[in-house]
N, C-alpha and C. Protein backbone atom coordinates (compact mmCIF):
# COMPACT_ATOMS: atom_id res chain seq x y z
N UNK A 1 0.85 -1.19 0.00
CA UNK A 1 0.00 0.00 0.00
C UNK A 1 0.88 1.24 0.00
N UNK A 2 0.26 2.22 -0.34
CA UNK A 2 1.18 3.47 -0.78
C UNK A 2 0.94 4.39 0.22
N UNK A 3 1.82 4.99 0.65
CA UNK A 3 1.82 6.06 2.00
C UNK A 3 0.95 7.21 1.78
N UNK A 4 0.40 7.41 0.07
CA UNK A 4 0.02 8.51 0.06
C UNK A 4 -1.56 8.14 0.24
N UNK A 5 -1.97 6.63 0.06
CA UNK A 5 -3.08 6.43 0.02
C UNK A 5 -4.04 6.15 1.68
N UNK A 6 -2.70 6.46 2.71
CA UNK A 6 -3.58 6.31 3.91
C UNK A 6 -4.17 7.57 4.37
N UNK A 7 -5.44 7.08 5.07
CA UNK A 7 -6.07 8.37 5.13
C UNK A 7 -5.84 9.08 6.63
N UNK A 8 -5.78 10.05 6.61
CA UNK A 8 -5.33 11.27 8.07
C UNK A 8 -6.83 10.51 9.30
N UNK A 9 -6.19 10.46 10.24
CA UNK A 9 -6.99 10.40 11.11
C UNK A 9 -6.39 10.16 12.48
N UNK A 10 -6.97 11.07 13.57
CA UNK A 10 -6.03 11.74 15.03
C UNK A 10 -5.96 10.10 15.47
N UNK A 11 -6.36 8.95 15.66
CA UNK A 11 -6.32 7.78 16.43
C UNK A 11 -5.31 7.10 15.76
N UNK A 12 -5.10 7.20 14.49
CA UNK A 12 -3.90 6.20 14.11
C UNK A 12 -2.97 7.19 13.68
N UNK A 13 -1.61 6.29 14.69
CA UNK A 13 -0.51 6.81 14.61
C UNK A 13 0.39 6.26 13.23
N UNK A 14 1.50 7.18 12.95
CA UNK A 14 2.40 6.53 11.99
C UNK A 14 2.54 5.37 12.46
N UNK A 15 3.17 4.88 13.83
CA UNK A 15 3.74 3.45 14.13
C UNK A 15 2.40 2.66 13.39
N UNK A 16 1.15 2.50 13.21
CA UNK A 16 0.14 1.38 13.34
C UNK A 16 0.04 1.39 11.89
N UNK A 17 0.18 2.57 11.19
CA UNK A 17 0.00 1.86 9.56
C UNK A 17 1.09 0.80 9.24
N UNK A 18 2.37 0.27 9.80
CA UNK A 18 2.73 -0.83 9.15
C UNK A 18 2.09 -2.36 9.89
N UNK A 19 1.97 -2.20 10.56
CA UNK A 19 1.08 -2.94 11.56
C UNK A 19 -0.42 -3.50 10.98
N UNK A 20 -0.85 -2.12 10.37
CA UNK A 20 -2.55 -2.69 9.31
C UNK A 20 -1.84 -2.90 7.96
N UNK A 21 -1.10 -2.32 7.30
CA UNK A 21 -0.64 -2.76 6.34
C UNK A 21 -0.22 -4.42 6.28
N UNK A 22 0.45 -4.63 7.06
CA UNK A 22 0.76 -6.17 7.27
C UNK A 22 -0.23 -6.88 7.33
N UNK A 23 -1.20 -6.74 8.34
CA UNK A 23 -2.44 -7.65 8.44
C UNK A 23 -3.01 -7.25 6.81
N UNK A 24 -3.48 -6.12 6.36
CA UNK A 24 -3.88 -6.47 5.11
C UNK A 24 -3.20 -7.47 4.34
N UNK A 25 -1.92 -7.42 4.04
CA UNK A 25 -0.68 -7.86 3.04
C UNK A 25 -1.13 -9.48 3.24
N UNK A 26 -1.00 -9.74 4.30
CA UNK A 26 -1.16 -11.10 4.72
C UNK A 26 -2.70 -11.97 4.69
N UNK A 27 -3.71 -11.01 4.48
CA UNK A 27 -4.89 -11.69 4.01
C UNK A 27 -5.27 -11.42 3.32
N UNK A 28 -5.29 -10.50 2.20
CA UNK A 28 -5.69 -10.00 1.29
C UNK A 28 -6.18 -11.12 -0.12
N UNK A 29 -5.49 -11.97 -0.08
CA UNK A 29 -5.67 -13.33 -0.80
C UNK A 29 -6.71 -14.05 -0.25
N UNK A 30 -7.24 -14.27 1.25
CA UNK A 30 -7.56 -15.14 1.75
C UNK A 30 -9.00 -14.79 1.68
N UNK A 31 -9.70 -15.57 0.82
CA UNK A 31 -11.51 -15.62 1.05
C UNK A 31 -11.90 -15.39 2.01
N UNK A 32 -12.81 -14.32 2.27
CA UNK A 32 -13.57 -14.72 3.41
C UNK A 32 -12.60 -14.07 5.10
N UNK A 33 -11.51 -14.06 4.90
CA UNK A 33 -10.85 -13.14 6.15
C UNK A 33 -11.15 -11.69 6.48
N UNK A 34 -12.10 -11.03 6.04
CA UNK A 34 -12.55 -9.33 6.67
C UNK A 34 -12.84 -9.67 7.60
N UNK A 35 -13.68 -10.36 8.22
CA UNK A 35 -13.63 -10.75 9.99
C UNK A 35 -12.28 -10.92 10.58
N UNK A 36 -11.31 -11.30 10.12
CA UNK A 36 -9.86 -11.33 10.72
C UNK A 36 -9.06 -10.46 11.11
N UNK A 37 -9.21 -9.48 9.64
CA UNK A 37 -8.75 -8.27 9.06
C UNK A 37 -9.07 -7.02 10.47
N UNK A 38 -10.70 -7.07 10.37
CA UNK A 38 -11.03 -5.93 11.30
C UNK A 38 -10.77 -6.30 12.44
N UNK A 39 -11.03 -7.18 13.11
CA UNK A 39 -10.63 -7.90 14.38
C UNK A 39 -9.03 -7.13 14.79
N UNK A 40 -7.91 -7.55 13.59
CA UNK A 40 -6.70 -7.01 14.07
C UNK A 40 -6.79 -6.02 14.21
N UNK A 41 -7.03 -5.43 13.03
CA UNK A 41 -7.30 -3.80 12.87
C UNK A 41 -7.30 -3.06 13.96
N UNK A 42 -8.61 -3.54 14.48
CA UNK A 42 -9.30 -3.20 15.69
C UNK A 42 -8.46 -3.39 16.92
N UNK A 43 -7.58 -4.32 17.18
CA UNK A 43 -6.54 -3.95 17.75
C UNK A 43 -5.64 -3.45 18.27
N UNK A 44 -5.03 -3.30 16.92
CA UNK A 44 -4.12 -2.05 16.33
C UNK A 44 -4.30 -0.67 17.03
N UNK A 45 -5.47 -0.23 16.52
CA UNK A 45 -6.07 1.22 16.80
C UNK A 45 -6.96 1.37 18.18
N UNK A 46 -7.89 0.22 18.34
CA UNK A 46 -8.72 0.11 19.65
C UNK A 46 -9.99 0.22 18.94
N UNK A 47 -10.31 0.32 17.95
CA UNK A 47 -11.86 0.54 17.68
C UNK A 47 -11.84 0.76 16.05
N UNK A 48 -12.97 0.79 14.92
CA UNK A 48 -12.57 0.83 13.54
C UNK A 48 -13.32 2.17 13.26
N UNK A 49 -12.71 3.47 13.23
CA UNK A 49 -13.15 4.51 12.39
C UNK A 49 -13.59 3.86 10.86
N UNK A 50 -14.20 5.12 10.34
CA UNK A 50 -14.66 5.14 8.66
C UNK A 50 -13.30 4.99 8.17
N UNK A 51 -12.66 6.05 8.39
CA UNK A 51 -11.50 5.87 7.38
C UNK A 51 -10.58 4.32 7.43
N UNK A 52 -10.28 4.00 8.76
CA UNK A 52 -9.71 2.93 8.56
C UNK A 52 -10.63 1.90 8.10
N UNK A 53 -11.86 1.51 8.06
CA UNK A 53 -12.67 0.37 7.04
C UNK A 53 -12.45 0.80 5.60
N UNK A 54 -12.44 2.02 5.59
CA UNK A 54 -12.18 2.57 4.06
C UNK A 54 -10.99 1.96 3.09
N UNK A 55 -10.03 2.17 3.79
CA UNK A 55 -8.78 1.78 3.73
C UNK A 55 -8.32 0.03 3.57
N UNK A 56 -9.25 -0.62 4.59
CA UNK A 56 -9.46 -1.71 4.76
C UNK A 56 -9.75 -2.27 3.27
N UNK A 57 -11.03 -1.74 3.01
CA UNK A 57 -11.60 -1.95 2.14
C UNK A 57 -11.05 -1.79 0.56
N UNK A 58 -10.24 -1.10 0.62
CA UNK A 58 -9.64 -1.02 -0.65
C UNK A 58 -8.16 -1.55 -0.76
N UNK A 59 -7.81 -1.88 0.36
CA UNK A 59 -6.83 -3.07 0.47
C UNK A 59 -6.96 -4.33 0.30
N UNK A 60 -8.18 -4.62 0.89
CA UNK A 60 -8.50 -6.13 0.47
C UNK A 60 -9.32 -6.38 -0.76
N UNK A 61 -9.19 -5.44 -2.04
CA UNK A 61 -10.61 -5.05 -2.84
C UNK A 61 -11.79 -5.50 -2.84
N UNK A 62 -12.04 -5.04 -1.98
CA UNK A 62 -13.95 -5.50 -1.19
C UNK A 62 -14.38 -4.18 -1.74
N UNK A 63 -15.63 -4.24 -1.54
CA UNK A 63 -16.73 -2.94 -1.53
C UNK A 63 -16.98 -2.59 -0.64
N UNK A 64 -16.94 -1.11 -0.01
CA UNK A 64 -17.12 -0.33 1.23
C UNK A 64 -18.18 -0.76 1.89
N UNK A 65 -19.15 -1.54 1.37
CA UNK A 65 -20.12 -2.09 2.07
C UNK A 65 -20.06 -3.46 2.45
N UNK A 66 -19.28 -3.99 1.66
CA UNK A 66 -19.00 -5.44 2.27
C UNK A 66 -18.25 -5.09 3.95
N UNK A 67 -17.28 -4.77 3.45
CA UNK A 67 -16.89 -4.12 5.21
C UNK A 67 -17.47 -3.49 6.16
N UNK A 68 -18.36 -2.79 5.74
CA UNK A 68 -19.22 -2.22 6.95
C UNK A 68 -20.14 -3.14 7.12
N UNK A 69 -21.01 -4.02 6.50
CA UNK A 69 -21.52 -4.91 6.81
C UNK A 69 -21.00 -5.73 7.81
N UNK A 70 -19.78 -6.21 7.52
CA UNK A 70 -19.25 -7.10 8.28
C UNK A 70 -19.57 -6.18 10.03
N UNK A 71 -18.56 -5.34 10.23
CA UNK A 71 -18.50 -4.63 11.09
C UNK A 71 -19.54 -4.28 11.46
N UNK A 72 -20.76 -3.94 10.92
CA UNK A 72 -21.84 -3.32 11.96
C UNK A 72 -22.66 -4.43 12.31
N UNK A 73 -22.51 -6.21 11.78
CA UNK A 73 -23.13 -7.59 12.08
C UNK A 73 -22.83 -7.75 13.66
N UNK A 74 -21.55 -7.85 13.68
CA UNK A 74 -21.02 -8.34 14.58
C UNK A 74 -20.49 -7.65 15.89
N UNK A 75 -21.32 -7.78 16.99
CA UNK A 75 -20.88 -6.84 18.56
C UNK A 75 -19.16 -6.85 18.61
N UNK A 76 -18.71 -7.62 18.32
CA UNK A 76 -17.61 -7.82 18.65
C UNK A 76 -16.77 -6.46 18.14
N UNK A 77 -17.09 -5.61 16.89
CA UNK A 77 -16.53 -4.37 16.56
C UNK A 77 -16.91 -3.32 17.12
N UNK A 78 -16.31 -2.45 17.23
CA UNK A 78 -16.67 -1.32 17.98
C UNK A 78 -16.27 0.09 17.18
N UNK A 79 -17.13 1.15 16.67
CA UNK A 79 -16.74 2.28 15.92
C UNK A 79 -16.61 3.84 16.39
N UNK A 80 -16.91 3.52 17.67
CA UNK A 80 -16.34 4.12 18.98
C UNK A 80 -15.20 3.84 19.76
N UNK A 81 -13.66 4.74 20.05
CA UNK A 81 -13.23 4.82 20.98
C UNK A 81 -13.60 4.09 22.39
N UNK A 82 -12.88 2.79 22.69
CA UNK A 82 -13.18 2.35 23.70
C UNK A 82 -11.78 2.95 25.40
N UNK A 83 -11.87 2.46 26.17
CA UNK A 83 -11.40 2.73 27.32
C UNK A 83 -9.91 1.99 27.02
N UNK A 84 -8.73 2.26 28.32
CA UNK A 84 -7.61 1.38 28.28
C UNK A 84 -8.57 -0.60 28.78
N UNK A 85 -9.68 0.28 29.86
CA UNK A 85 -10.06 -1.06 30.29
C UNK A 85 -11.29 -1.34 29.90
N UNK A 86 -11.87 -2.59 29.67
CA UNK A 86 -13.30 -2.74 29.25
C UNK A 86 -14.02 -3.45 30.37
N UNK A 87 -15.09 -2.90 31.20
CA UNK A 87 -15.59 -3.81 32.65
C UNK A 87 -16.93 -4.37 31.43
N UNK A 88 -16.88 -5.47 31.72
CA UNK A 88 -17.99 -6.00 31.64
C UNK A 88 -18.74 -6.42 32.88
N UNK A 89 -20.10 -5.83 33.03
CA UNK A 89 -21.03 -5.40 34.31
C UNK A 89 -21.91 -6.47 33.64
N UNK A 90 -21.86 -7.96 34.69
CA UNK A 90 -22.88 -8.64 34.43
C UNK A 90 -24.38 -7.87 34.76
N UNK A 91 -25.83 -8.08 34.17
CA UNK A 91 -26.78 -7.66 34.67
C UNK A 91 -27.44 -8.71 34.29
N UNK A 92 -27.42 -10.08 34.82
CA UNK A 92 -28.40 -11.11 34.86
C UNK A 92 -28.69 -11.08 36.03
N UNK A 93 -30.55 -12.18 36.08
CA UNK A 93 -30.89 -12.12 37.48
C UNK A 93 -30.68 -12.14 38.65
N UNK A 94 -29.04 -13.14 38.61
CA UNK A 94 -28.61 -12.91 40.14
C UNK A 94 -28.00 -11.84 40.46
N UNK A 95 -26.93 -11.17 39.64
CA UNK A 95 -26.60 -10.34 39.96
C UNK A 95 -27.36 -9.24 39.92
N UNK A 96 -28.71 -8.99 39.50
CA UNK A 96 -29.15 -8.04 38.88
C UNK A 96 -30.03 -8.14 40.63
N UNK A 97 -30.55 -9.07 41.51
CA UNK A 97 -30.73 -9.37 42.46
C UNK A 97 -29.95 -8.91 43.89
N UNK A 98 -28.41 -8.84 43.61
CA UNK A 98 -27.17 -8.41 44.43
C UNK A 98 -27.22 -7.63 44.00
N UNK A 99 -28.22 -6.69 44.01
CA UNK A 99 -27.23 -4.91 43.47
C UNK A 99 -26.58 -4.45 42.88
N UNK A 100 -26.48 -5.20 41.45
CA UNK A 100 -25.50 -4.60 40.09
C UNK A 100 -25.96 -3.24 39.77
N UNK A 101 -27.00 -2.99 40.13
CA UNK A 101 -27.55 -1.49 39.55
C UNK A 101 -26.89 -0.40 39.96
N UNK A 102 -26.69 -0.77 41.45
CA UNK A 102 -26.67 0.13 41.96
C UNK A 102 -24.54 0.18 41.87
N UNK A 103 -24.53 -0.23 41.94
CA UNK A 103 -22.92 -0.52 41.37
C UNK A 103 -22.73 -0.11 39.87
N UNK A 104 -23.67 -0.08 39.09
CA UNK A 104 -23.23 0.24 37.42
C UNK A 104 -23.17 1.85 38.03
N UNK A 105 -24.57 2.50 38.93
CA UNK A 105 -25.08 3.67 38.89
C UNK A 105 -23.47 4.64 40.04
N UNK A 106 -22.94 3.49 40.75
CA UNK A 106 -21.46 4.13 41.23
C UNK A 106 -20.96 4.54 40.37
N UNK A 107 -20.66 3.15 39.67
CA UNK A 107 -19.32 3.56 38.57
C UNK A 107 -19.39 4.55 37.46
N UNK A 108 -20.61 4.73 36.89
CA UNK A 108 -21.15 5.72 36.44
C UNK A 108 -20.83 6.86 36.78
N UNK A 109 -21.45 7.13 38.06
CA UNK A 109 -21.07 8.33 38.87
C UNK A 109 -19.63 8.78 39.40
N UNK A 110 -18.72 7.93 39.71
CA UNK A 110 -17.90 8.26 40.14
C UNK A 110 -16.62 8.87 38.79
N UNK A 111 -16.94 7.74 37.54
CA UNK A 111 -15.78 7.79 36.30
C UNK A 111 -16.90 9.13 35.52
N UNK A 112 -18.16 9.34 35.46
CA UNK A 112 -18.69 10.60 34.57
C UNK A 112 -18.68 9.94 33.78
N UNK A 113 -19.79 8.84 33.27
CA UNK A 113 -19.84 8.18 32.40
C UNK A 113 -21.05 7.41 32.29
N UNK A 114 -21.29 7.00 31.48
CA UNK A 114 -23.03 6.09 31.10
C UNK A 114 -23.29 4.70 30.45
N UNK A 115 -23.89 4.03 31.06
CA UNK A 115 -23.90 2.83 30.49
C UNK A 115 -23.63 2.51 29.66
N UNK A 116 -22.60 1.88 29.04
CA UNK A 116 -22.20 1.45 27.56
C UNK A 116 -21.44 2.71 26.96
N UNK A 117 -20.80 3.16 28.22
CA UNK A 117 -19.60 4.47 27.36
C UNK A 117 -18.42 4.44 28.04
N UNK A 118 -18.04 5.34 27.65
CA UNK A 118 -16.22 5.73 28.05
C UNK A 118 -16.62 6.72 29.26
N UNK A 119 -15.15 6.50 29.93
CA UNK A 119 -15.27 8.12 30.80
C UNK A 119 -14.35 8.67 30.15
N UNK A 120 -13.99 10.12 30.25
CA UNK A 120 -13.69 11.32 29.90
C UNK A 120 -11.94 10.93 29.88
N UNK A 121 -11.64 9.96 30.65
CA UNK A 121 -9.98 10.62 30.67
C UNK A 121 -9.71 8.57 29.68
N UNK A 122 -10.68 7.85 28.74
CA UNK A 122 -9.97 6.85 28.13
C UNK A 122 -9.65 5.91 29.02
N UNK A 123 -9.89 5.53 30.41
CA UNK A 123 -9.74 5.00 31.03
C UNK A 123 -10.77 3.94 31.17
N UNK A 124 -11.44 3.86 31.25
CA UNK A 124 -12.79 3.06 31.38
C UNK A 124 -14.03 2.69 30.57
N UNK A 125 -14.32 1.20 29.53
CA UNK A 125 -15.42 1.31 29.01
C UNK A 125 -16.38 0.66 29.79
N UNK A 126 -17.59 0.62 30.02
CA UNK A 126 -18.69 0.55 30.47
C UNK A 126 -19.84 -0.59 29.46
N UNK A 127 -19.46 -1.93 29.77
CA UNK A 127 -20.15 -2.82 29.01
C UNK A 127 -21.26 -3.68 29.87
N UNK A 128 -22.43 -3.30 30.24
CA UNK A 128 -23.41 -4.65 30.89
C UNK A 128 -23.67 -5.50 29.67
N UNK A 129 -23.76 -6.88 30.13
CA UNK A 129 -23.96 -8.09 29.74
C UNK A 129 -24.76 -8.70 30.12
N UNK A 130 -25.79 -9.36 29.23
CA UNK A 130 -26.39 -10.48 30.00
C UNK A 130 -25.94 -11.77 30.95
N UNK A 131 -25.06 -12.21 30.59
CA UNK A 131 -24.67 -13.43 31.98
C UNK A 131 -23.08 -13.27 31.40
N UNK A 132 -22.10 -13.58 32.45
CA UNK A 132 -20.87 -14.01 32.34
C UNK A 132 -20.12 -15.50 33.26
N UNK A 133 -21.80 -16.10 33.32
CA UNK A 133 -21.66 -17.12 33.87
C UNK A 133 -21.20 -17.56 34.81
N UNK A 134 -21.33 -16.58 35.79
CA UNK A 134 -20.33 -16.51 37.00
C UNK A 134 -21.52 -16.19 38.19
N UNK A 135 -22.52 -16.85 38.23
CA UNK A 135 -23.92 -16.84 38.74
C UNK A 135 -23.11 -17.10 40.48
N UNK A 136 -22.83 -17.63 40.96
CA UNK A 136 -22.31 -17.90 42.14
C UNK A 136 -21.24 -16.88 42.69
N UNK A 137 -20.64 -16.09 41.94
CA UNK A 137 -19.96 -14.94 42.68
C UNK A 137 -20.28 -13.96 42.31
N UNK A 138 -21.72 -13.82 41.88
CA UNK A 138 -22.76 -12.76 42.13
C UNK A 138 -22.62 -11.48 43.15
N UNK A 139 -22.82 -10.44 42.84
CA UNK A 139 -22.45 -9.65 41.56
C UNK A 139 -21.05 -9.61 41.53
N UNK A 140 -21.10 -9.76 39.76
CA UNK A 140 -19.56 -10.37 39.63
C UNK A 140 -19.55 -8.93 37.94
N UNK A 141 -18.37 -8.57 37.99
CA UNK A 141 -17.90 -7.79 36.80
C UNK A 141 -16.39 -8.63 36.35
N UNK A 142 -16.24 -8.04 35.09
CA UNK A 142 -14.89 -8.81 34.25
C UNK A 142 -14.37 -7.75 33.68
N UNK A 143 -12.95 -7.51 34.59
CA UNK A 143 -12.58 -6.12 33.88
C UNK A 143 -10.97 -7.03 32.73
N UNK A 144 -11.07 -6.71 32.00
CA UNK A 144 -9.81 -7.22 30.75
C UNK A 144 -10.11 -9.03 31.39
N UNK A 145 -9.08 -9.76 31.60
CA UNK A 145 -9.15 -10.90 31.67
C UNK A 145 -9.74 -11.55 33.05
N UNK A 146 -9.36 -10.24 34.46
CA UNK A 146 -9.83 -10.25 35.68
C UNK A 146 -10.93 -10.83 36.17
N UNK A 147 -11.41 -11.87 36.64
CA UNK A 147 -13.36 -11.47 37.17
C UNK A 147 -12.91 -11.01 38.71
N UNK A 148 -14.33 -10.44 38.86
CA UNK A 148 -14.50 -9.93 40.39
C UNK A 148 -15.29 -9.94 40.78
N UNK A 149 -15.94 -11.04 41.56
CA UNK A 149 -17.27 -11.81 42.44
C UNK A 149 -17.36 -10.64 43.79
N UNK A 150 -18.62 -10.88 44.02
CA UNK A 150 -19.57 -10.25 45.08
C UNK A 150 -19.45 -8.89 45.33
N UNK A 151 -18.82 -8.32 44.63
CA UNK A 151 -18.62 -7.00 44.39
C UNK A 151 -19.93 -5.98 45.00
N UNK A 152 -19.40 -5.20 45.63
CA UNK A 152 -20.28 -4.18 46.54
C UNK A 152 -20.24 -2.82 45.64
N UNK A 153 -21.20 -1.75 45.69
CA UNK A 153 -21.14 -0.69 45.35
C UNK A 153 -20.13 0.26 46.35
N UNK A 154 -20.05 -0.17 47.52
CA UNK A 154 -18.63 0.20 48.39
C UNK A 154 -17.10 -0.19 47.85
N UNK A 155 -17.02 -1.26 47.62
CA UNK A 155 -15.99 -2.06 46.94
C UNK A 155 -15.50 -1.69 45.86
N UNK A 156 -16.28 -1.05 44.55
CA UNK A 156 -16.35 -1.19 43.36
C UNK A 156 -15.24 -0.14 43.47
N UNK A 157 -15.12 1.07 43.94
CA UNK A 157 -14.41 1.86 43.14
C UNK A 157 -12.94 1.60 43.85
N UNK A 158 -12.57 0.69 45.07
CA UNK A 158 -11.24 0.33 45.34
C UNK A 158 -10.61 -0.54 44.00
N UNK A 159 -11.61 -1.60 44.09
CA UNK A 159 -11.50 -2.49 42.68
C UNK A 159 -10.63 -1.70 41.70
N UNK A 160 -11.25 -0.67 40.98
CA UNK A 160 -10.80 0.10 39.50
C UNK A 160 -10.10 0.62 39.87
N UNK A 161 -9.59 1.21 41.30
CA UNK A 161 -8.36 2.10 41.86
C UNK A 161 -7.18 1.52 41.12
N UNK A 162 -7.31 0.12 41.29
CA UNK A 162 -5.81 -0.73 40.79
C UNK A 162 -5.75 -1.02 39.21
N UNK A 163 -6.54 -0.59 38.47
CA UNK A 163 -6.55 -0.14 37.02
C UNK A 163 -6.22 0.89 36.03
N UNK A 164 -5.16 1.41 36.07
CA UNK A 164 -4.91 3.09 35.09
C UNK A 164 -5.07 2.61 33.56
């Protein structure tokens, strides 16, 4: 790909275009890999702006809509700026029973932030889930690979203390 053909945008740095360039280079042949493609991508950068599907897209010669298709199918992409950390806030019945509410409505309050968003300083995304299968250490959140059972709305914000 040609340096003149990437497009300006404040989230991707010089270092990450050889980084998407490569993942293109390397599937670009391969049927059926735009799920792969954006996945890294997404990586790379933390989330898939327009321009980078754009780009995507004319690297792997797809149609701008084959790629956004892909990407807007599947939860797993995100076209929003996410956090350094992602909590996933179970809200199934048990926990939803133990006071997850009132624990989403802390963390909320304390980071300046709203269900299913970022707070202000990139630090924190805000994901409830239906179950994370962790019904017995109720109320339980999953911050990056972490879980954290019985979690109190007292508790919660020592918890994220140990997260920058």
């Amino acid at each position: 790909m040609s340096l003149a053909m990437r497009p300006e945008h404040a989230d991707i740095t010089p270092d990450m275009w050889p980084q998407i360039d490569e993942v293109i280079a390397v599937n670009r042949s391969i049927k059926g890999s735009v799920i792969a493609v954006l996945r890294q991508c997404q990586d790379v950068v933390g989330y898939l702006p327009v321009e980078l599907m754009e780009y995507i897209a004319s690297g792997m010669n797809l149609a701008r809509s084959d790629v956004f298709g892909v990407a807007s199918f599947y939860a797993l992409f995100s076209f929003e700026p996410k956090g350094r950390h992602t909590l996933k806030v179970c809200t199934g019945t048990a926990c939803y029973v133990k006071g997850i509410k009132e624990i989403i409505t802390r963390i909320c309050n304390e980071y300046d932030m709203e269900e299913g968003g970022t707070s202000p300083d990139m630090r924190f995304t805000l994901e409830p889930v239906r179950c994370l299968g962790a019904c017995g250490l109720a109320p339980v959140m999953v911050i990056g690979a972490d879980t954290h059972g019985d979690v109190s709305s007292d508790k919660v914000v020592d918890i994220l203390q140990a997260y920058e």
